[in-house]
C-alpha atoms as a PDB file:
ATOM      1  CA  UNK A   1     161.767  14.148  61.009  1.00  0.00           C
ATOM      2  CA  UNK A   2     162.991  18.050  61.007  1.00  0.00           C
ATOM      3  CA  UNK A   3     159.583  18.185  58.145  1.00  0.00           C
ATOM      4  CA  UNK A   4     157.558  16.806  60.665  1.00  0.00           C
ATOM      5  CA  UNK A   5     158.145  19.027  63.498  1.00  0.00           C
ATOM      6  CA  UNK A   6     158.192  22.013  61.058  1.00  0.00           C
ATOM      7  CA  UNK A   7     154.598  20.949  59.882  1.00  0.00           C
ATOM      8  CA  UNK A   8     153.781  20.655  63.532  1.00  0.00           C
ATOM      9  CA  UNK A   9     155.385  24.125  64.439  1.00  0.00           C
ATOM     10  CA  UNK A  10     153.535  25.869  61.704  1.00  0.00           C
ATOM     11  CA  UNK A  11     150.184  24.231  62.679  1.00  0.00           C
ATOM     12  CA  UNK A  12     150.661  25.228  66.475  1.00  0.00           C
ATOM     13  CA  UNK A  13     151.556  29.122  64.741  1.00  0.00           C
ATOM     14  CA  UNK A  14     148.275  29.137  62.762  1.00  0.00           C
ATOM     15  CA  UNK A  15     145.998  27.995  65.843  1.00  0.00           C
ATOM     16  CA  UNK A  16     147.687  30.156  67.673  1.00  0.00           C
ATOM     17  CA  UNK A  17     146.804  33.118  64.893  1.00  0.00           C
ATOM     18  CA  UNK A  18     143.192  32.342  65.080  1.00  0.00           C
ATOM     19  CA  UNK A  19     142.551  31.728  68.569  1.00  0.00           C
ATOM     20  CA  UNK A  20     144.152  35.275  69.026  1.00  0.00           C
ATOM     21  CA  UNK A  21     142.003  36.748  66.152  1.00  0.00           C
ATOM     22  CA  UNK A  22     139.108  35.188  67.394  1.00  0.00           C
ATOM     23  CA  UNK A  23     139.760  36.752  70.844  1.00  0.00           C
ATOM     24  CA  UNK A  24     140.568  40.230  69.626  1.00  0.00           C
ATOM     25  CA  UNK A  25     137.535  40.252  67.604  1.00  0.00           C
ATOM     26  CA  UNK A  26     135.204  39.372  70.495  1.00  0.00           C
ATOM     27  CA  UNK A  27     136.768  41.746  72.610  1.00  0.00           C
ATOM     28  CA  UNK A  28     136.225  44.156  69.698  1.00  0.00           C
ATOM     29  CA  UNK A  29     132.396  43.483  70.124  1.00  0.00           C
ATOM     30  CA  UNK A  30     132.169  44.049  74.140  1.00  0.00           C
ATOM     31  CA  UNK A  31     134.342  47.064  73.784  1.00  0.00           C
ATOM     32  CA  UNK A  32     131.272  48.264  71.170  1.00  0.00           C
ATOM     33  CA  UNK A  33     128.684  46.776  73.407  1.00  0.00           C
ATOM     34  CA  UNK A  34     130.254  48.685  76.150  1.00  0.00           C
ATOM     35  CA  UNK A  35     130.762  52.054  74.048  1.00  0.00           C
ATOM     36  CA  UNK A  36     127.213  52.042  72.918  1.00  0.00           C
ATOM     37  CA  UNK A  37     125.591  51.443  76.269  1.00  0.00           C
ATOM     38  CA  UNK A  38     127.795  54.093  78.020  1.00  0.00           C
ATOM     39  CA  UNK A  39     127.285  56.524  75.079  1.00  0.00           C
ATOM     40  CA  UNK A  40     122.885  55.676  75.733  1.00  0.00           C
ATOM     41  CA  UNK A  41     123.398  56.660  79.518  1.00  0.00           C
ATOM     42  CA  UNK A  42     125.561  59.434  79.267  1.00  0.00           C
ATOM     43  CA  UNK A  43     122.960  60.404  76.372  1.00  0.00           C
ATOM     44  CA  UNK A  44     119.741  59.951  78.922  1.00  0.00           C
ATOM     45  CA  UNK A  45     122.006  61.838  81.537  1.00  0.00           C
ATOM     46  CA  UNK A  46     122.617  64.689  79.756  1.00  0.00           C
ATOM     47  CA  UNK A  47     118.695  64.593  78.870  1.00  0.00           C
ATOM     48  CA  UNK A  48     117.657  64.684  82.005  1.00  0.00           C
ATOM     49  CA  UNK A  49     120.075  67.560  83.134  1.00  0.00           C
ATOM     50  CA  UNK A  50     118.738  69.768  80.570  1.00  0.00           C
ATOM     51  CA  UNK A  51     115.051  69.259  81.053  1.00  0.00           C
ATOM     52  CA  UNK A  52     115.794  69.439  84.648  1.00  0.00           C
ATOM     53  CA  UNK A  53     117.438  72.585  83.638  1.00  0.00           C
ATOM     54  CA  UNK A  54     114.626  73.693  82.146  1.00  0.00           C
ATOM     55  CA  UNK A  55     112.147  73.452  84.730  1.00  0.00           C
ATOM     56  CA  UNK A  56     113.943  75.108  87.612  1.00  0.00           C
ATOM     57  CA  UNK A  57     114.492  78.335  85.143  1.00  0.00           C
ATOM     58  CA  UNK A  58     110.420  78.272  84.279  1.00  0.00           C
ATOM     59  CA  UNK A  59     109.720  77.757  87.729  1.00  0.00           C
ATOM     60  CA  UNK A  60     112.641  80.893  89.126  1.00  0.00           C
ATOM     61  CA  UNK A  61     110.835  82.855  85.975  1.00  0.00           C
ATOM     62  CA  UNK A  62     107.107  82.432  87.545  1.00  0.00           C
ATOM     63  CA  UNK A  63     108.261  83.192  90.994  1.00  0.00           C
ATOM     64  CA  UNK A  64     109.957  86.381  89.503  1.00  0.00           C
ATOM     65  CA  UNK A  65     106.541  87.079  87.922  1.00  0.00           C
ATOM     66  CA  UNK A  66     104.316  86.382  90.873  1.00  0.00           C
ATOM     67  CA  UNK A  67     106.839  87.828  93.209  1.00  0.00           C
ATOM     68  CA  UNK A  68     106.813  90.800  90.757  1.00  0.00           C
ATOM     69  CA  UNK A  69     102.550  91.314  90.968  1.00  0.00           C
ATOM     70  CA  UNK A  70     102.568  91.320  94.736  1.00  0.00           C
ATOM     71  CA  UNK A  71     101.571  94.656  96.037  1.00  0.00           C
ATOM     72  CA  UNK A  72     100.985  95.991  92.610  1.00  0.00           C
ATOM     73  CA  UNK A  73      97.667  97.828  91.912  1.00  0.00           C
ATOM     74  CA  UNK A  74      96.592  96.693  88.041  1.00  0.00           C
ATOM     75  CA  UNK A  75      94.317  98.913  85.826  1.00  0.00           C
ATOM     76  CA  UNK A  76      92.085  97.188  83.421  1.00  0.00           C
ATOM     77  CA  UNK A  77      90.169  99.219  80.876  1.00  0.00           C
ATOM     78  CA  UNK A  78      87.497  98.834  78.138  1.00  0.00           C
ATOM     79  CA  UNK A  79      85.621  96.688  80.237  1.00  0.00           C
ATOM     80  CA  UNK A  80      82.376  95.205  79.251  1.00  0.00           C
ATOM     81  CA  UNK A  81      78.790  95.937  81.932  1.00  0.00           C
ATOM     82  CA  UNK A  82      75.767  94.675  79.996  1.00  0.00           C
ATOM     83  CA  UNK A  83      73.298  92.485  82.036  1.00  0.00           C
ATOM     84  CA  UNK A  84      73.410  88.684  80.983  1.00  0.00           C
ATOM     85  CA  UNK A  85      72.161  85.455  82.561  1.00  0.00           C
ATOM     86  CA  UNK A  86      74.675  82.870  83.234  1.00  0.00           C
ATOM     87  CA  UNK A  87      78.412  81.984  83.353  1.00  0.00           C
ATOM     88  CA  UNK A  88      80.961  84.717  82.193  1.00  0.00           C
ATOM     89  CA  UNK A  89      84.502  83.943  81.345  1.00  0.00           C
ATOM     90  CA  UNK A  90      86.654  86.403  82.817  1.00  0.00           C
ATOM     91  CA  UNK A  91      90.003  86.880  81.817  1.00  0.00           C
ATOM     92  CA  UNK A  92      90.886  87.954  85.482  1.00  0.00           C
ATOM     93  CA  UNK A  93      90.391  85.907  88.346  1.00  0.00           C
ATOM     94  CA  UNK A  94      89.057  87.107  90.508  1.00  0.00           C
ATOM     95  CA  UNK A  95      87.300  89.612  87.738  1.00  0.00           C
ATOM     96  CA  UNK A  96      87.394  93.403  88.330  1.00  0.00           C
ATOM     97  CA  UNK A  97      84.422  93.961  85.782  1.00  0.00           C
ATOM     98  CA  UNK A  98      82.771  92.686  82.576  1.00  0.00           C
ATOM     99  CA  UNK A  99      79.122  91.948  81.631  1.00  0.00           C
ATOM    100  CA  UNK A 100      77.684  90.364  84.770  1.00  0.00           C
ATOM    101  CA  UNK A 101      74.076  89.293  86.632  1.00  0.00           C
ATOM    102  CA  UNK A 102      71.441  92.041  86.467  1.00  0.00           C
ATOM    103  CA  UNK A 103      71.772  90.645  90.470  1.00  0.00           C
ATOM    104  CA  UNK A 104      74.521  92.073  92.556  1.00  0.00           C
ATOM    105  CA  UNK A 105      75.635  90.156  95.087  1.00  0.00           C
ATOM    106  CA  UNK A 106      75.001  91.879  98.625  1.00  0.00           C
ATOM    107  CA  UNK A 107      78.184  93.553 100.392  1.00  0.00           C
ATOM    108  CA  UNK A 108      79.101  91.702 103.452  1.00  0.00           C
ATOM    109  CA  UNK A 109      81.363  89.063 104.585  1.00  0.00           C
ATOM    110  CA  UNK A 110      80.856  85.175 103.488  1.00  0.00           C
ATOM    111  CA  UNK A 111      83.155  81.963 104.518  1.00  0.00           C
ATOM    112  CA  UNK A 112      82.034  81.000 100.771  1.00  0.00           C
ATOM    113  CA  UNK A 113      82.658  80.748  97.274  1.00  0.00           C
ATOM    114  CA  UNK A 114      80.550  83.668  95.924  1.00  0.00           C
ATOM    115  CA  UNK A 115      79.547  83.821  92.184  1.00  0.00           C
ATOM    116  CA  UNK A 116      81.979  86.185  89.881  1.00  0.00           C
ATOM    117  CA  UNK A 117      78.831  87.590  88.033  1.00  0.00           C
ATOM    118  CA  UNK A 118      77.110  88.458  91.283  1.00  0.00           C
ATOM    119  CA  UNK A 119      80.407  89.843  92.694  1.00  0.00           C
ATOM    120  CA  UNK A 120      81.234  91.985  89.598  1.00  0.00           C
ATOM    121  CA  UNK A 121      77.910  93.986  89.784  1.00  0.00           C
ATOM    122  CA  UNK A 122      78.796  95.444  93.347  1.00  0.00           C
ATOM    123  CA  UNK A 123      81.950  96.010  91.931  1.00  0.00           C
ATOM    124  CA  UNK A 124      80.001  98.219  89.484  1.00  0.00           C
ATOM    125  CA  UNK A 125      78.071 100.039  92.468  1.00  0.00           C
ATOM    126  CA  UNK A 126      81.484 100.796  94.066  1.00  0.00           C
ATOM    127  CA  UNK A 127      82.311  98.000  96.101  1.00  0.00           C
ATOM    128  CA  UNK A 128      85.977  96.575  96.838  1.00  0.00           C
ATOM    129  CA  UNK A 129      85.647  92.716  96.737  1.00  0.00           C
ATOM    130  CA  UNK A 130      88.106  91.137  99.321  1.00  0.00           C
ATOM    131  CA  UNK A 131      89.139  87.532  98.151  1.00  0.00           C
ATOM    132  CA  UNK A 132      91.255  84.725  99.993  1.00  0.00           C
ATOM    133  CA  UNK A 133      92.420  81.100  99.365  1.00  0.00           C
ATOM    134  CA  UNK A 134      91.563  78.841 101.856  1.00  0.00           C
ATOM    135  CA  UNK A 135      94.186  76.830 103.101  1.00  0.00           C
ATOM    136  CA  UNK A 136      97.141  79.618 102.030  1.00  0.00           C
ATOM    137  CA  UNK A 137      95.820  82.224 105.003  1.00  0.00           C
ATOM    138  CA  UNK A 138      95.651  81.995 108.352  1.00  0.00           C
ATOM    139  CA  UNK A 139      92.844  82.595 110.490  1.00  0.00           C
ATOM    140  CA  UNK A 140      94.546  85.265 112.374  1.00  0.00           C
ATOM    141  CA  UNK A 141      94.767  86.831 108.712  1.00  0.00           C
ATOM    142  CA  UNK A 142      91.371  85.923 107.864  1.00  0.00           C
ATOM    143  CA  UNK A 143      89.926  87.452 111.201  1.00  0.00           C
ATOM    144  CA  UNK A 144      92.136  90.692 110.301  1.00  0.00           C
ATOM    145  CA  UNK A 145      90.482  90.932 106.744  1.00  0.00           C
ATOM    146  CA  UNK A 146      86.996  90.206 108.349  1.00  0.00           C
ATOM    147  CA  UNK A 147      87.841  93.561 110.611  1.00  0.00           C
ATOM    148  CA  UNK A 148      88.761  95.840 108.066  1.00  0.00           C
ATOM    149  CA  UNK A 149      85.602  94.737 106.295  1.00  0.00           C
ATOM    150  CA  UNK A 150      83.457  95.388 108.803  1.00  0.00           C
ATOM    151  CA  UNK A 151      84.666  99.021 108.979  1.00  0.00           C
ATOM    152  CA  UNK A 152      82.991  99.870 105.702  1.00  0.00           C
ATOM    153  CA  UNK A 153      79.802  99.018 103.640  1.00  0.00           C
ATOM    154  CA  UNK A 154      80.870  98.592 100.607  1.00  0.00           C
ATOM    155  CA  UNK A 155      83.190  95.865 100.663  1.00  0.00           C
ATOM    156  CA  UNK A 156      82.418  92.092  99.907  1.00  0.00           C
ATOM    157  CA  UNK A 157      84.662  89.428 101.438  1.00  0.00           C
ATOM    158  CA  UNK A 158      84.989  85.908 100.148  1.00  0.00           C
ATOM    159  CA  UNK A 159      86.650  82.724  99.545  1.00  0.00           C
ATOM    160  CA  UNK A 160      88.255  82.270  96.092  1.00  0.00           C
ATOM    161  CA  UNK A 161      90.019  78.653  95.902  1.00  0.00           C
ATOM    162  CA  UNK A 162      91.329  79.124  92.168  1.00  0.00           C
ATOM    163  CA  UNK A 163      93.204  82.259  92.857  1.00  0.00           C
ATOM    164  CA  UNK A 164      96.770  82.386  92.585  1.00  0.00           C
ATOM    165  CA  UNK A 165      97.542  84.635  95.586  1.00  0.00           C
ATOM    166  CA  UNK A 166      96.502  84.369  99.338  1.00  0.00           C
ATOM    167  CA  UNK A 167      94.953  87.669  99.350  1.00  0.00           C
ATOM    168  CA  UNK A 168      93.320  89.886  96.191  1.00  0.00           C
ATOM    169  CA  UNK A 169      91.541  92.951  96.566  1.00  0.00           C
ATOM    170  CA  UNK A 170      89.262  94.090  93.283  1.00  0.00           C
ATOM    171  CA  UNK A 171      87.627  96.573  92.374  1.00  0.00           C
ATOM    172  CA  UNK A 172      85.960  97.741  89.027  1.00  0.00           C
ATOM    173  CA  UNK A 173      89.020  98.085  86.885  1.00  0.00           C
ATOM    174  CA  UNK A 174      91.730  97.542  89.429  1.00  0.00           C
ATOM    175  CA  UNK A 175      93.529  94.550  91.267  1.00  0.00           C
ATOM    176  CA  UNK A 176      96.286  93.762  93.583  1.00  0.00           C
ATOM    177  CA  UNK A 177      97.635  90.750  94.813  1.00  0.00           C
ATOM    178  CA  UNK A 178      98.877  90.405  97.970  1.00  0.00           C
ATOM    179  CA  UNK A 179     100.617  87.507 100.531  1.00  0.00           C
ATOM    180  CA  UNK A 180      99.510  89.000 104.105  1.00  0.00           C
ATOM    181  CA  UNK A 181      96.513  90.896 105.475  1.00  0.00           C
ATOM    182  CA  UNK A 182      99.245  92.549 107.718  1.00  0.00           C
ATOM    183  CA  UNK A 183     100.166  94.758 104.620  1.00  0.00           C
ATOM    184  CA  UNK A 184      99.518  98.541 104.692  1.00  0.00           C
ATOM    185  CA  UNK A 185      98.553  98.578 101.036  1.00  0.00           C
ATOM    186  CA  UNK A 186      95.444  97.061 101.742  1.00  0.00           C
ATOM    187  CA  UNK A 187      94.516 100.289 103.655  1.00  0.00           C
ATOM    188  CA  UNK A 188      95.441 102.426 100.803  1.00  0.00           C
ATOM    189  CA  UNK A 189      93.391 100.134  98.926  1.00  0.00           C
ATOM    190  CA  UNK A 190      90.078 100.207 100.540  1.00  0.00           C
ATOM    191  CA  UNK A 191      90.495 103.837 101.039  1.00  0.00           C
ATOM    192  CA  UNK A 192      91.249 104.371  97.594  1.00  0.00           C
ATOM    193  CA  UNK A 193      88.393 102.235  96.242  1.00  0.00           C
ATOM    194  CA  UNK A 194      85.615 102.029  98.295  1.00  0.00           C
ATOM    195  CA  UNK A 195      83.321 103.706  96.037  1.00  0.00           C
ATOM    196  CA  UNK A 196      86.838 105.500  94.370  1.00  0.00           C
ATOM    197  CA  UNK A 197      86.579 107.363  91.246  1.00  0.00           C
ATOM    198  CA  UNK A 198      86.352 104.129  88.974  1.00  0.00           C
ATOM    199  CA  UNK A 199      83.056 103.580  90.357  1.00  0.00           C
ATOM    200  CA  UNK A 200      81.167 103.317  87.171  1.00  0.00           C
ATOM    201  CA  UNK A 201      77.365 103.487  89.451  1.00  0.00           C
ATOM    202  CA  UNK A 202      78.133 105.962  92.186  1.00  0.00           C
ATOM    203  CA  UNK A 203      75.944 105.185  94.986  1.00  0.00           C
ATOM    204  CA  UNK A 204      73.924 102.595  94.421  1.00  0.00           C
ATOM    205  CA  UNK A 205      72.709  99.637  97.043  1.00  0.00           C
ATOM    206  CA  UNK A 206      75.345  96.793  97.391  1.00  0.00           C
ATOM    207  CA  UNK A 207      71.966  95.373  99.463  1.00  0.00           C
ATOM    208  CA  UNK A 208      68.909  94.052  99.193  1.00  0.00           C
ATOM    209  CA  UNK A 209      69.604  91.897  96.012  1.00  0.00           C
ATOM    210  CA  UNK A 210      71.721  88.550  95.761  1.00  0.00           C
ATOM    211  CA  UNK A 211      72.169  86.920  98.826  1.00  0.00           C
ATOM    212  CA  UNK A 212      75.098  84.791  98.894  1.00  0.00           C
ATOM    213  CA  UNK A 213      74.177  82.444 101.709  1.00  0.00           C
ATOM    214  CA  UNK A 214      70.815  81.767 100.606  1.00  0.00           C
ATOM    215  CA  UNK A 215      71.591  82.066  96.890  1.00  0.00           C
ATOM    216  CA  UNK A 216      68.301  83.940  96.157  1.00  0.00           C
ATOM    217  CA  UNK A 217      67.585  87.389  94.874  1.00  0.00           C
ATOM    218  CA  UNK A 218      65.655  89.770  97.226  1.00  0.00           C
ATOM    219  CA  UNK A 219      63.522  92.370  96.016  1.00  0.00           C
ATOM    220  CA  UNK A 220      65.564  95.154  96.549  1.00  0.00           C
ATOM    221  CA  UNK A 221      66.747  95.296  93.284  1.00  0.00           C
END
């Protein structure tokens, strides 16, 4: 009898055994399940941070750098000025020079896209070339820049919609960049410019050649 219930005891102590291998070896699994899928999030959370990271310092870094060219009058040398027909890629945009249409485009003031090539020969003959984005100025800006234009004869005025400013002012070898036609500096500018020492063709017509509106070439040239 005492065999018997030994033989029992000892069976009950072996079930026992297994069922509470089996459980700590399933609850081994989950605990790995659970390890590797926290260790993936926190993995794809720390990604994120970093490239999140990332772009807020590139994007601080080009508002330094445009924040930086604001007001700032650029020289550009060793420019190119033969005649050609055709598109020119300009490293500048707007351009302040390069090879360009034998057509200059005729000073005045256009609510328009006008050609770079047509532009940059008045910018030869002297002219300051007066750009703005549409949609990033006001019109009480816009009207301002149309009355400082209108005080001179060599200045073109135009829309540019690729720029990365509001406001640029160009002339043959120089630049600035600017948020508001209420700035001062644009005085300086035109006053500077307007047919300024880096005129490369003192004195000759910013008329009588490419018209803008009509976009056909007098005969004035």
């Amino acid at each position: 009898m005492s065999d018997q219930n030994e033989s029992s005891t000892g069976s009950a102590r072996e079930d026992a055994r297994a069922k509470l291998a089996t459980m700590q070896k399933k609850q081994s699994r989950q605990q790995r399940r659970g390890g590797v899928v926290v260790g993936a999030v926190v993995a794809l959370v720390i990604i994120a941070l970093v490239g999140a990271g990332a772009f807020f310092i590139k994007r601080d870094q080009d508002s330094k750098s445009a924040a930086g060219d604001i007001g700032v009058v650029k020289t550009y040398k060793n420019l190119k000025f033969d005649h050609v027909q055709g598109k020119v890629s300009y490293p500048q945009n707007p351009p302040v020079g390069g090879n360009h249409n034998p057509a200059w485009a005729n000073c005045g003031i256009y609510d328009k896209v006008v050609p770079n090539e047509h532009a940059v020969h008045s910018l030869e003959h002297g002219a300051v070339w007066i750009t703005y984005k549409p949609g990033s100025v006001s019109t009480a800006d816009i009207n301002l820049l149309k009355g400082k234009a209108r005080t001179q004869s060599y200045i073109l005025m135009s829309q540019d919609k690729t720029q990365s400013s509001p406001i640029v002012l160009s002339a043959w070898g120089k630049q600035m960049h600017l948020n508001s036609a209420r700035d001062k500096k644009i005085d300086q500018f035109l006053k500077d410019y307007v047919q300024g020492p880096q005129t490369r063709e003192p004195g000759a017509a910013c008329s009588g050649a490419y018209d803008p509106n009509t976009g056909q070439t007098g005969g004035g040239m």
